[in-house]
C-alpha atoms as a PDB file:
ATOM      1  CA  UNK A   1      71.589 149.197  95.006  1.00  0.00           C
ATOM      2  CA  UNK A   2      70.298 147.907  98.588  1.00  0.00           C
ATOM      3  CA  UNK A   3      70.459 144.742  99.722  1.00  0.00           C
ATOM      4  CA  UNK A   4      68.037 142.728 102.294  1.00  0.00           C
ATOM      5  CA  UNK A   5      70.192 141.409 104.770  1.00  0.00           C
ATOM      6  CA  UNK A   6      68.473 137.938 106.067  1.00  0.00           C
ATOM      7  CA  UNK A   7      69.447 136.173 109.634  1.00  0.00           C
ATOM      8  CA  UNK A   8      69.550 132.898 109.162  1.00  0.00           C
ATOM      9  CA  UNK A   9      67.695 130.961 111.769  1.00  0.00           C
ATOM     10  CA  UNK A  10      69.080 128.691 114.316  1.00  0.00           C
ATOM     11  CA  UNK A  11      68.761 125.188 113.164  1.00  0.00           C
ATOM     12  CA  UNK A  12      66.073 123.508 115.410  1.00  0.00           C
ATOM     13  CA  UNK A  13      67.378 120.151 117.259  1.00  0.00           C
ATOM     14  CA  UNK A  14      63.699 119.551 117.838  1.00  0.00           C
ATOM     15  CA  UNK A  15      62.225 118.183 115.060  1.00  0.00           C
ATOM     16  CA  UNK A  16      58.423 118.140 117.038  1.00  0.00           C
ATOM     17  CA  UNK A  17      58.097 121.873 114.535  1.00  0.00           C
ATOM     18  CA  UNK A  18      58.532 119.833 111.066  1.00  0.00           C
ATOM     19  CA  UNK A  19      55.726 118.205 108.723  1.00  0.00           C
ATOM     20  CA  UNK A  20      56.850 114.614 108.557  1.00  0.00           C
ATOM     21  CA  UNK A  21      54.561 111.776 107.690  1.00  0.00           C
ATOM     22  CA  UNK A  22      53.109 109.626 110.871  1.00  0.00           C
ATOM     23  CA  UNK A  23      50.822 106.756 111.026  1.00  0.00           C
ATOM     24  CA  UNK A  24      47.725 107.586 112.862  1.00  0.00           C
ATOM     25  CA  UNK A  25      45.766 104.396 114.039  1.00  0.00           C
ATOM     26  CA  UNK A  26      42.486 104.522 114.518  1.00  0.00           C
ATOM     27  CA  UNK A  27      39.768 102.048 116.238  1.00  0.00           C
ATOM     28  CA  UNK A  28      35.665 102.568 115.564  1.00  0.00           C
ATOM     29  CA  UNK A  29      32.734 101.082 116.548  1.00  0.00           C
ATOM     30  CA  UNK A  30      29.719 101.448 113.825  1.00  0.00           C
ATOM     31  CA  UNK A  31      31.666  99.650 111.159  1.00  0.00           C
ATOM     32  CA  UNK A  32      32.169 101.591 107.629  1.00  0.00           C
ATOM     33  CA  UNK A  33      29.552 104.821 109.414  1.00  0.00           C
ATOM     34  CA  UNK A  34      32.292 104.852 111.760  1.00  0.00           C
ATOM     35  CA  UNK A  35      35.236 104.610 109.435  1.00  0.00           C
ATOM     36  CA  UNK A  36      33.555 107.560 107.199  1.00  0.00           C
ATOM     37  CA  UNK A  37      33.586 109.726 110.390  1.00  0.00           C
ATOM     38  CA  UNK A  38      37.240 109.540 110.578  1.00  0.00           C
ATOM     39  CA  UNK A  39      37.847 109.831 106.878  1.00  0.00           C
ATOM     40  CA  UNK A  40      35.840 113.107 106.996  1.00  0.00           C
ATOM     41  CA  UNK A  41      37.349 114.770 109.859  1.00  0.00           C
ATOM     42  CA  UNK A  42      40.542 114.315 108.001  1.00  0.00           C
ATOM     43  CA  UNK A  43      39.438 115.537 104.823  1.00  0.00           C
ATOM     44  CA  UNK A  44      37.192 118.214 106.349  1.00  0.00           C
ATOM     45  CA  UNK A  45      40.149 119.290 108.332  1.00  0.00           C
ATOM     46  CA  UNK A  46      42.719 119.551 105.385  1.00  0.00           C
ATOM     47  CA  UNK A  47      45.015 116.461 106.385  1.00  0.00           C
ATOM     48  CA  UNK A  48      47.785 115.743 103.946  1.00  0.00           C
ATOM     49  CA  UNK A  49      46.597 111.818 103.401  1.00  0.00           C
ATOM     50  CA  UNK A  50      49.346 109.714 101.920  1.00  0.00           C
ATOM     51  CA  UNK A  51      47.589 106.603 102.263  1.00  0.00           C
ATOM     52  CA  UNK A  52      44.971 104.808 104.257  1.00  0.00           C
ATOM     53  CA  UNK A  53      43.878 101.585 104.607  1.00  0.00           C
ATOM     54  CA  UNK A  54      40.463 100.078 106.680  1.00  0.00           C
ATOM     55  CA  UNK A  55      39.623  97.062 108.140  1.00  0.00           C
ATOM     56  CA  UNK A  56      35.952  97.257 108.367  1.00  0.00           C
ATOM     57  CA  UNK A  57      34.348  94.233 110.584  1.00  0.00           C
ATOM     58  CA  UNK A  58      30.371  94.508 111.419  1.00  0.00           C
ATOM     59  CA  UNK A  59      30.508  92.807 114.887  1.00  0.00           C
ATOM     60  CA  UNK A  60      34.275  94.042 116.159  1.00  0.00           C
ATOM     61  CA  UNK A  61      35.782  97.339 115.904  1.00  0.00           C
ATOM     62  CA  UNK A  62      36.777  98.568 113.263  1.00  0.00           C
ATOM     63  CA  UNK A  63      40.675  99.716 112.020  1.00  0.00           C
ATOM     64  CA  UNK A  64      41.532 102.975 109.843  1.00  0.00           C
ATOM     65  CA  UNK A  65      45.511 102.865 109.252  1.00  0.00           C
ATOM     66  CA  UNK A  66      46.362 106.480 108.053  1.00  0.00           C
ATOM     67  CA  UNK A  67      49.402 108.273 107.399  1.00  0.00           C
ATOM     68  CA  UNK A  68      49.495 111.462 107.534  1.00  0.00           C
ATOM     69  CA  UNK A  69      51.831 114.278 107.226  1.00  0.00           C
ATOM     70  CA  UNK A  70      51.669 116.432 110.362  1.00  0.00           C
ATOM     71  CA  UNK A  71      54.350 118.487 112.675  1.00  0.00           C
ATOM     72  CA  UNK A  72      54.114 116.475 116.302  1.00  0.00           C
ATOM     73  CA  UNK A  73      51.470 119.303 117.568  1.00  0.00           C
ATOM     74  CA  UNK A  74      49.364 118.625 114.717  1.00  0.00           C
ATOM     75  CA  UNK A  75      49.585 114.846 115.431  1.00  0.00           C
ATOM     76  CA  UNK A  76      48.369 115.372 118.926  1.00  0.00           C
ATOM     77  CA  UNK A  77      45.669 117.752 117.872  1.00  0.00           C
ATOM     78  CA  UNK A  78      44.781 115.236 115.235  1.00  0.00           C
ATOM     79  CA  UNK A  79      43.854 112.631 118.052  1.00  0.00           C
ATOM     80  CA  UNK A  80      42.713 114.869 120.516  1.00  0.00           C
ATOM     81  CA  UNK A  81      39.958 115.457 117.522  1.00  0.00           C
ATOM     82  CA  UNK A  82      39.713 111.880 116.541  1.00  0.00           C
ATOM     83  CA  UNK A  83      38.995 110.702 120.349  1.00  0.00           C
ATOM     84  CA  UNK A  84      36.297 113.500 120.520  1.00  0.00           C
ATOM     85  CA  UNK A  85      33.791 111.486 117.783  1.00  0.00           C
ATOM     86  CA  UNK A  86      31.734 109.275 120.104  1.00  0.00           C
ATOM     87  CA  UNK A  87      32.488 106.446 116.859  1.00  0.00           C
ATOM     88  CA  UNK A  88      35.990 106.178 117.971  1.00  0.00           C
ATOM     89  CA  UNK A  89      37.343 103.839 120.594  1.00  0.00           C
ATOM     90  CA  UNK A  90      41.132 104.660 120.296  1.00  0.00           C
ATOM     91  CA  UNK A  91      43.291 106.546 118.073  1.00  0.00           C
ATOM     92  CA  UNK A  92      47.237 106.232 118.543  1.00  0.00           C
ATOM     93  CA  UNK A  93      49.837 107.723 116.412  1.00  0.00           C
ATOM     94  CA  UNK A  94      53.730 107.274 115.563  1.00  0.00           C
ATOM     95  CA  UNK A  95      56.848 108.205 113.539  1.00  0.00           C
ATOM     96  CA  UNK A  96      57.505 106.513 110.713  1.00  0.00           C
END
């Protein structure tokens, strides 16, 4: 009988490598166009969406609250994404 002999791994005091849900704040011009840009880069792209709210206004920007589940790279990809749509105005995410 053999046995697999398994290392354990150190235990990371970074936590930027673990999936943990952050709130991802988004500002758009174009109204609810705008909005559904956002909303479909983050289904298009997968994003584990635990809930979202919008604040949709026709003559001021518009506000998409997400939050997300991401690892700290992913968050930062996320926006780097999010800033490239010409819609967008700002996007800023934190820990919850």
């Amino acid at each position: 009988m053999t046995h697999a002999v398994r290392q354990a791994r150190p235990v990371s005091r970074d936590h930027s490598d673990s999936s943990a849900p952050r709130r991802v704040v988004t500002h758009v011009t174009g109204a609810l166009d705008g909005v559904m840009r956002v909303v479909t880069v983050l289904r298009a792209r997968g994003y584990v969406v635990r809930d979202l709210s919008v604040d949709v206004r026709e003559e001021l920007h518009s506000e998409l609250r997400a939050t997300v589940v991401v690892t700290a790279q992913q968050a930062d990809l996320l926006l780097e994404r999010l800033r490239r749509l010409a819609v967008v105005v700002d996007a800023l995410a934190e820990d919850l």
